[in-house]
Protein backbone atom coordinates (compact mmCIF):
# COMPACT_ATOMS: atom_id res chain seq x y z
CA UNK A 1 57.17 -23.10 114.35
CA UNK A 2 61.01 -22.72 113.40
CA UNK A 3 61.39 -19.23 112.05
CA UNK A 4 62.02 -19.30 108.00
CA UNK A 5 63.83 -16.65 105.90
CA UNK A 6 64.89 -15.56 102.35
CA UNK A 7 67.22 -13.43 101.09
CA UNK A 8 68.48 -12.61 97.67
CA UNK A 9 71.08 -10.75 95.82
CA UNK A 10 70.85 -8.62 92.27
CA UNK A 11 74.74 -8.43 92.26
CA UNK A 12 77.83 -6.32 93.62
CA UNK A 13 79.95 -3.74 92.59
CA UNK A 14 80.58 -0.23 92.06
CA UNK A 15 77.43 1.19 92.67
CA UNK A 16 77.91 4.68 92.55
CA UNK A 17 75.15 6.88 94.43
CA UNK A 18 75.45 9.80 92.57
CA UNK A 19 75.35 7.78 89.25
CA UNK A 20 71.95 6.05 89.91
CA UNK A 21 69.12 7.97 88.94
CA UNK A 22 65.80 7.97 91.58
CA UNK A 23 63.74 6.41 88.90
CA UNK A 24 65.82 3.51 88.28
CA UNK A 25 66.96 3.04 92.05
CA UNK A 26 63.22 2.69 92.49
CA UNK A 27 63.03 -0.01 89.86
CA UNK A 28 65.61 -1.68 91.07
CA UNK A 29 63.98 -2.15 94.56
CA UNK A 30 60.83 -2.68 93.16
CA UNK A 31 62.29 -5.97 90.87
CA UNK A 32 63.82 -6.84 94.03
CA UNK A 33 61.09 -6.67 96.53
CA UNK A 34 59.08 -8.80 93.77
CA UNK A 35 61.37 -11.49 93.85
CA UNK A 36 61.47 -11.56 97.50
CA UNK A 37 57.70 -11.25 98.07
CA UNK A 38 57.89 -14.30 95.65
CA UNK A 39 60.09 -16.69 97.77
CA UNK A 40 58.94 -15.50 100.63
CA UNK A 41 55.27 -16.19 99.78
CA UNK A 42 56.55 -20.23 99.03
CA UNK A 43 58.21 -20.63 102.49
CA UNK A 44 55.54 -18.34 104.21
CA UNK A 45 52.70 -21.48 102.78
CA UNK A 46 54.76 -24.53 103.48
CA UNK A 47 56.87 -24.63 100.55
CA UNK A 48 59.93 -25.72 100.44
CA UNK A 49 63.54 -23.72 100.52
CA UNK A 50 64.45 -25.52 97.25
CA UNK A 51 61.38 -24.19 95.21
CA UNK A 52 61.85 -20.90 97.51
CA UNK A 53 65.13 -19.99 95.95
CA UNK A 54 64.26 -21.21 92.41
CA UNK A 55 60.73 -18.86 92.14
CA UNK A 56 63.04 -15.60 93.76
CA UNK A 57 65.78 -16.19 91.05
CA UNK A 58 63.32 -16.89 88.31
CA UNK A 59 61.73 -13.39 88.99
CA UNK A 60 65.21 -11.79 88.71
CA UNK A 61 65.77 -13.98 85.78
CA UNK A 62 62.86 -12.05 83.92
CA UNK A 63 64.19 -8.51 84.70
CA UNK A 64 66.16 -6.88 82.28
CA UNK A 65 67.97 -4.99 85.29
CA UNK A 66 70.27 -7.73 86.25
CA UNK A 67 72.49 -9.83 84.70
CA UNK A 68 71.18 -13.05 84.56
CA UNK A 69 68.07 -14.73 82.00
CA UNK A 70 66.98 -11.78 80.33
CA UNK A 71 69.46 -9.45 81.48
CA UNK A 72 72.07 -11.62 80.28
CA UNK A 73 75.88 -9.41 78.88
CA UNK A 74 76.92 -9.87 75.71
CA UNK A 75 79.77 -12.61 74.97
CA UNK A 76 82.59 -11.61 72.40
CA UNK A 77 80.82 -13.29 69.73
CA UNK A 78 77.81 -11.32 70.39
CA UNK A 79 76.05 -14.16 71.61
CA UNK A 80 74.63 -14.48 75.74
CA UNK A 81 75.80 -17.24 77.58
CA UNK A 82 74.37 -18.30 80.99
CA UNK A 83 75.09 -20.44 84.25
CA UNK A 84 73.32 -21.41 87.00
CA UNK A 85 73.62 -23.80 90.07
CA UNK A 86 71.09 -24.73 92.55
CA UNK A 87 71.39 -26.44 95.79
CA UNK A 88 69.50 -28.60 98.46
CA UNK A 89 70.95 -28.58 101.93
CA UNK A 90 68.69 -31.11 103.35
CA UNK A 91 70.10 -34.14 100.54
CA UNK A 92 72.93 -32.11 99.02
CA UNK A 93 71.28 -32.33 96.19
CA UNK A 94 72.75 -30.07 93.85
CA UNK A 95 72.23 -29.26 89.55
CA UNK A 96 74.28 -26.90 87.45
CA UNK A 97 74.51 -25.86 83.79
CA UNK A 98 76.91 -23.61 82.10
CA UNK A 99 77.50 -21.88 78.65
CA UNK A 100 73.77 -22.59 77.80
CA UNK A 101 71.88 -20.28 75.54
CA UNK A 102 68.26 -19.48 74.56
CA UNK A 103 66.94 -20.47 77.79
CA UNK A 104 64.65 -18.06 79.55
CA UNK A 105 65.14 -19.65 83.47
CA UNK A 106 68.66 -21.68 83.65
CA UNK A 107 67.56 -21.90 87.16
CA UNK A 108 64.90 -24.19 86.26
CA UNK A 109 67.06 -26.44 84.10
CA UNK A 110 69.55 -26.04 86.92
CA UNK A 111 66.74 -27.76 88.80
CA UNK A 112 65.66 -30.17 86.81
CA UNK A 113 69.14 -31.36 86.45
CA UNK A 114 69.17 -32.21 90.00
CA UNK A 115 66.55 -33.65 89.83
CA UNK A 116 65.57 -35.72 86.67
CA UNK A 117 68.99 -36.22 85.64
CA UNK A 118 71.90 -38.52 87.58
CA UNK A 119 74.38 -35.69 87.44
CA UNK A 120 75.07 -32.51 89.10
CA UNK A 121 76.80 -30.43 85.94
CA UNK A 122 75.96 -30.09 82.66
CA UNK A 123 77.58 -27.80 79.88
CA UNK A 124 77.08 -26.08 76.50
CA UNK A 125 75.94 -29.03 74.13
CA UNK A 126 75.05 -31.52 76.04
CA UNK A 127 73.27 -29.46 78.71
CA UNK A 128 71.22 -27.90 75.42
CA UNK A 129 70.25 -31.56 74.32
CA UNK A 130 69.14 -32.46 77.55
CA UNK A 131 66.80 -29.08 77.53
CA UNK A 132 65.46 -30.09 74.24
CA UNK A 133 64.75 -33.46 75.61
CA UNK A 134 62.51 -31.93 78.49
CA UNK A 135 61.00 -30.00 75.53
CA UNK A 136 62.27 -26.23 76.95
CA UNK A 137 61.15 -23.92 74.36
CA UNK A 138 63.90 -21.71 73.26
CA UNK A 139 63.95 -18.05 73.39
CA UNK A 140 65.30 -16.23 70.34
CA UNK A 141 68.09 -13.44 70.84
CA UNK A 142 65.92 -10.54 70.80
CA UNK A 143 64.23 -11.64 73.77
CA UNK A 144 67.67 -11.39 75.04
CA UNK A 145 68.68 -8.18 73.75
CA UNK A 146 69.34 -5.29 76.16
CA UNK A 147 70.64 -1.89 74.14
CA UNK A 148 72.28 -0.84 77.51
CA UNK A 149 74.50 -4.20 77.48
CA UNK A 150 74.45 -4.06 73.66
CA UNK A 151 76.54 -0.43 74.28
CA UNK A 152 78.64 -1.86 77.23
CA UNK A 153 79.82 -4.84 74.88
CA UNK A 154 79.93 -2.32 71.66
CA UNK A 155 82.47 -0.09 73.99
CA UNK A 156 85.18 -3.19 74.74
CA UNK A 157 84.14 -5.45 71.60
CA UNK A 158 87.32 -6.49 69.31
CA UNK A 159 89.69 -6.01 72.38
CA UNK A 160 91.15 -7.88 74.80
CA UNK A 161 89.49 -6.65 77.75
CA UNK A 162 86.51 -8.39 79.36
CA UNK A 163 84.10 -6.71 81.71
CA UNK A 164 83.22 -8.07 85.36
CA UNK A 165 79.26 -6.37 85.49
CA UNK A 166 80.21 -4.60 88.11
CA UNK A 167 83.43 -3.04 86.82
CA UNK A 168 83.72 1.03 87.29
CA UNK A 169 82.61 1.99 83.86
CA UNK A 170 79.45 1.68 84.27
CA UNK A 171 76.15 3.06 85.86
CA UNK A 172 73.39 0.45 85.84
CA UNK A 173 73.42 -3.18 86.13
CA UNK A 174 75.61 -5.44 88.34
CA UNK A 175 76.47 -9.25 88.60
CA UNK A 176 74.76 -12.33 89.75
CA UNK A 177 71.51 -12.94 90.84
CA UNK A 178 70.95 -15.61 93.94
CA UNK A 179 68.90 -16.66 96.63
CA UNK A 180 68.81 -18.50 99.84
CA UNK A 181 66.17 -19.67 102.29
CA UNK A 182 65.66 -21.37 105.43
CA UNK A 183 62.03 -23.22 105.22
CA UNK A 184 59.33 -24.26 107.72
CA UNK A 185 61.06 -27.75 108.64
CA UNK A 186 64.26 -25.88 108.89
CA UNK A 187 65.75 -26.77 105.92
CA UNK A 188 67.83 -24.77 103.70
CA UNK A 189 69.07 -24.27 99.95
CA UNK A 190 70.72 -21.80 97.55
CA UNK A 191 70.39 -20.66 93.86
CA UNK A 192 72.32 -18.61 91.65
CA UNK A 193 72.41 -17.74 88.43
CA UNK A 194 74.45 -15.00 85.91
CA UNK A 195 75.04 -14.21 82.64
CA UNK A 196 78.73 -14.17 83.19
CA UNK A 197 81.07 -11.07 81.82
CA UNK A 198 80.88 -8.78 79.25
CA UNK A 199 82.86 -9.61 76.15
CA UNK A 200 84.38 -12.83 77.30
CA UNK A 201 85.61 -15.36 75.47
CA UNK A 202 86.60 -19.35 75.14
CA UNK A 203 83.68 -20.51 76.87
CA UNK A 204 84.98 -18.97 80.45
CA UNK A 205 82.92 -19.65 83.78
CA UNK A 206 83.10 -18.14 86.60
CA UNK A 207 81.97 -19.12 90.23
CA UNK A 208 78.20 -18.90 89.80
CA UNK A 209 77.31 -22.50 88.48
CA UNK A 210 80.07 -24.51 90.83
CA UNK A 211 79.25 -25.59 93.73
CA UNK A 212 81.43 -24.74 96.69
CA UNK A 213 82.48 -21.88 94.91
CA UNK A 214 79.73 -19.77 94.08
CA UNK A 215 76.43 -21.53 95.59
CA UNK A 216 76.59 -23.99 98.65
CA UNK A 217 73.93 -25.68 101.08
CA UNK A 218 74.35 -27.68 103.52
CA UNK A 219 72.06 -28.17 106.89
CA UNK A 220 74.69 -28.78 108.78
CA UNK A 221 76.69 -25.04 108.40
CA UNK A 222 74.48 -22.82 105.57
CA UNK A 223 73.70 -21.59 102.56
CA UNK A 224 75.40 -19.15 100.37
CA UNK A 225 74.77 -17.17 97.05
CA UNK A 226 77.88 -15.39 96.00
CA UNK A 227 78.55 -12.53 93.60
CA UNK A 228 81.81 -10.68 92.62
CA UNK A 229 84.82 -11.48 90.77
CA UNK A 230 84.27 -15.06 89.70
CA UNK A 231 88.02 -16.12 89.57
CA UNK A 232 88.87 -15.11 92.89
CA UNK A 233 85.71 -16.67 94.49
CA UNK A 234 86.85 -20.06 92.56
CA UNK A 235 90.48 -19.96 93.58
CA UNK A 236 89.14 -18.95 97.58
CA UNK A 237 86.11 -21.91 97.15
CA UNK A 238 84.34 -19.04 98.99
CA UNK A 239 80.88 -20.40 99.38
CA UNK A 240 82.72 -23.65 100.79
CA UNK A 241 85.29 -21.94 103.09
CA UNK A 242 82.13 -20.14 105.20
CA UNK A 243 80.37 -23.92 105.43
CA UNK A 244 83.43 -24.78 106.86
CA UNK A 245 84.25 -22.22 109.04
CA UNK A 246 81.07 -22.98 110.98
CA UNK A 247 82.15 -26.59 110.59
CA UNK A 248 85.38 -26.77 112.20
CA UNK A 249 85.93 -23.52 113.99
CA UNK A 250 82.30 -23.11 115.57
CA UNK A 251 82.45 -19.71 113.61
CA UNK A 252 78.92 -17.77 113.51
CA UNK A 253 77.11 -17.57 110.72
CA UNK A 254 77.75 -13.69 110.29
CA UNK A 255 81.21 -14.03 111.74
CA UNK A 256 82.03 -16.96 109.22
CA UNK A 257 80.91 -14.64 105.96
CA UNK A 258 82.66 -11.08 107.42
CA UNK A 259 85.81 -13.57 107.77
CA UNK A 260 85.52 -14.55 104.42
CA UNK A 261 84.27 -11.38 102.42
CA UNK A 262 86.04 -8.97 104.52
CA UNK A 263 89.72 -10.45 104.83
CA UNK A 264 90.35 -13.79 102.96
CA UNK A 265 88.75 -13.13 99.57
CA UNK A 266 90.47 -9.49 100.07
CA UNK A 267 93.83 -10.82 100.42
CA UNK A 268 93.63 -12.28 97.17
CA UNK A 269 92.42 -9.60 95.61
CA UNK A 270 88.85 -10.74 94.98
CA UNK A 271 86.38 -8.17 95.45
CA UNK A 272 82.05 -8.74 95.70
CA UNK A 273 79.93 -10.49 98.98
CA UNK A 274 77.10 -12.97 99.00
CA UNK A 275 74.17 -14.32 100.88
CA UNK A 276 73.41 -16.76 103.47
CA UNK A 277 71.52 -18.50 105.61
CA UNK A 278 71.20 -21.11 108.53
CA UNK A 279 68.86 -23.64 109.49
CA UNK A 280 67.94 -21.25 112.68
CA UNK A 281 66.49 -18.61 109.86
CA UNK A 282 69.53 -16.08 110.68
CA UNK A 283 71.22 -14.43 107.60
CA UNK A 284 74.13 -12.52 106.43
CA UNK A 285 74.98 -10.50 103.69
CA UNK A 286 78.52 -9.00 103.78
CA UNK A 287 79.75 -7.17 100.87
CA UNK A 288 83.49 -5.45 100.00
CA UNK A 289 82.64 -3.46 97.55
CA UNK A 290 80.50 0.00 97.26
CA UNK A 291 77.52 -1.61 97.41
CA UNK A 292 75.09 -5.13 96.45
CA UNK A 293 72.07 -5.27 95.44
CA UNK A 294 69.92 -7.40 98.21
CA UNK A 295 66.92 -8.00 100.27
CA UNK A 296 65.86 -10.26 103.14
CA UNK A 297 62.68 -11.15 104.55
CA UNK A 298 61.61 -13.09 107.83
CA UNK A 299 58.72 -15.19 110.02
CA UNK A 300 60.16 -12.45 112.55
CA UNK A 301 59.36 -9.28 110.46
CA UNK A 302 62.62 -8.44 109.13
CA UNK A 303 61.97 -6.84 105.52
CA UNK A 304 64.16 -4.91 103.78
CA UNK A 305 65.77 -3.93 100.61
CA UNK A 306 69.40 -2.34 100.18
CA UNK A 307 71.34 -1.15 97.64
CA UNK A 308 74.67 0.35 99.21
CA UNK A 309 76.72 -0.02 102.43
């Protein structure tokens, strides 16, 4: 049997040590180990990496801790909007929806836009309407509501600043949330999903829902879950330039992400890290920053959950 893997990311950033209280380090972990146990526990009976990634982010999804589903920041109209992408590396397969609101998993209809739909990216309206159609039921914005990201927007609201999630002011939760796995047959996929930045406005997106930026498979190089500073990872295609590293330079899989995390994405002046895995089961998980929230488990009895470097 071909050794099969998951690992997942709550987000990077400024995690301070000395800002993170014991209690809420150990719910952090705890959220985190849950959502692994729950990918892990697909792949472990058969499943596949595809419904792997989409049950780990759908656990983060329902934590308030991170920012993405539930956890969602607050646009500057007060309102939450959300983006995922997921990502098959067996077809390259892939679904994506953006600026969507009221929906508790956009992982799922991330999903089922690669798969009941002919496209690959939907947005805002349309990507609402096509939710109705599959009758989602819609959440209402209290199940949304957060008071800690209710404060963080209430602090920058009616400026012109925006907040990345991980940005320095703050002392709790960071980012993206994302997944990847290697299954059974050896195949492999990646899911990500975010509730975007603090106070922004015009309808921006950042990396999470695009694919090639911020979520890639592919069984021929990997797949990757990123998280950081959404413009830079667009303008770097980051999750595309490790798949292609391994492509056409016979890079490693951990030698392909350090390149990428550690010196190109750097020298734009992009700061965060990601996730990924190979069809072999081997992962990475480099990170620039102080710290990312992240896990991995393995057929070969790797488990473990970090928080900092």
């Amino acid at each position: 049997m071909k050794t099969f893997s998951i690992a997942i990311h709550g987000g990077a950033g400024t995690l301070v040590k000395g800002m993170m209280t014991p209690e809420l380090e150990s719910k952090y972990k705890q959220a985190l180990k849950a959502a692994l146990d729950a990918g892990y526990t697909i792949l472990e009976t058969g499943g596949t990496a595809v419904n792997a990634v989409e049950e780990a982010v759908m656990v983060l999804e329902n934590s308030p801790l991170f920012n993405a589903g539930k956890g969602s920041v607050f646009t500057a109209e007060e309102t939450h909007e959300m983006d995922a992408c997921i990502m098959d590396g067996n077809t390259l397969n892939a679904g994506a929806v953006s600026l969507i609101s009221g929906i508790k998993n956009p992982i799922t209809l991330a999903k089922d836009v690669m798969e009941k739909s002919e496209h690959v990216f939907l947005a805002g309206e349309g990507a609402m309407r096509f939710a109705k159609e599959l009758d989602y039921k819609l959440e209402d914005a209290t199940y949304f509501y957060d008071d800690f990201r209710h404060k963080q927007w209430l602090e920058i609201k009616d400026t012109d600043s925006f907040q990345l999630d991980h940005a320095k002011k703050k002392d709790s939760k960071f980012g993206t949330v994302g997944a990847v796995a290697c299954d059974q047959d050896g195949n492999i996929a990646a899911a990500t999903s975010t509730g975007g930045m603090t106070n922004k406005k015009w309808g921006r997106v950042g990396d999470s829902p695009m694919v090639g930026a911020g979520n890639y498979a592919n069984n021929k190089t990997c797949a990757i879950s990123c998280t950081g500073s959404g413009e830079f990872f667009i303008r770097g295609v980051v999750a595309y330039d490790v798949a292609c590293l391994i492509e056409h330079k016979n890079m490693s899989l951990q030698d392909a992400a350090h390149e990428v995390i550690n010196k190109r994405i750097l020298e734009i002046g992009g700061d965060g890290g990601l996730i990924a895995v190979d069809t072999k089961g081997n992962i990475a998980m480099p990170f620039n920053t102080e710290g990312m929230y992240r896990g991995q488990k393995t057929s070969l009895g790797v488990n473990e959950i970090s928080i900092y470097k």
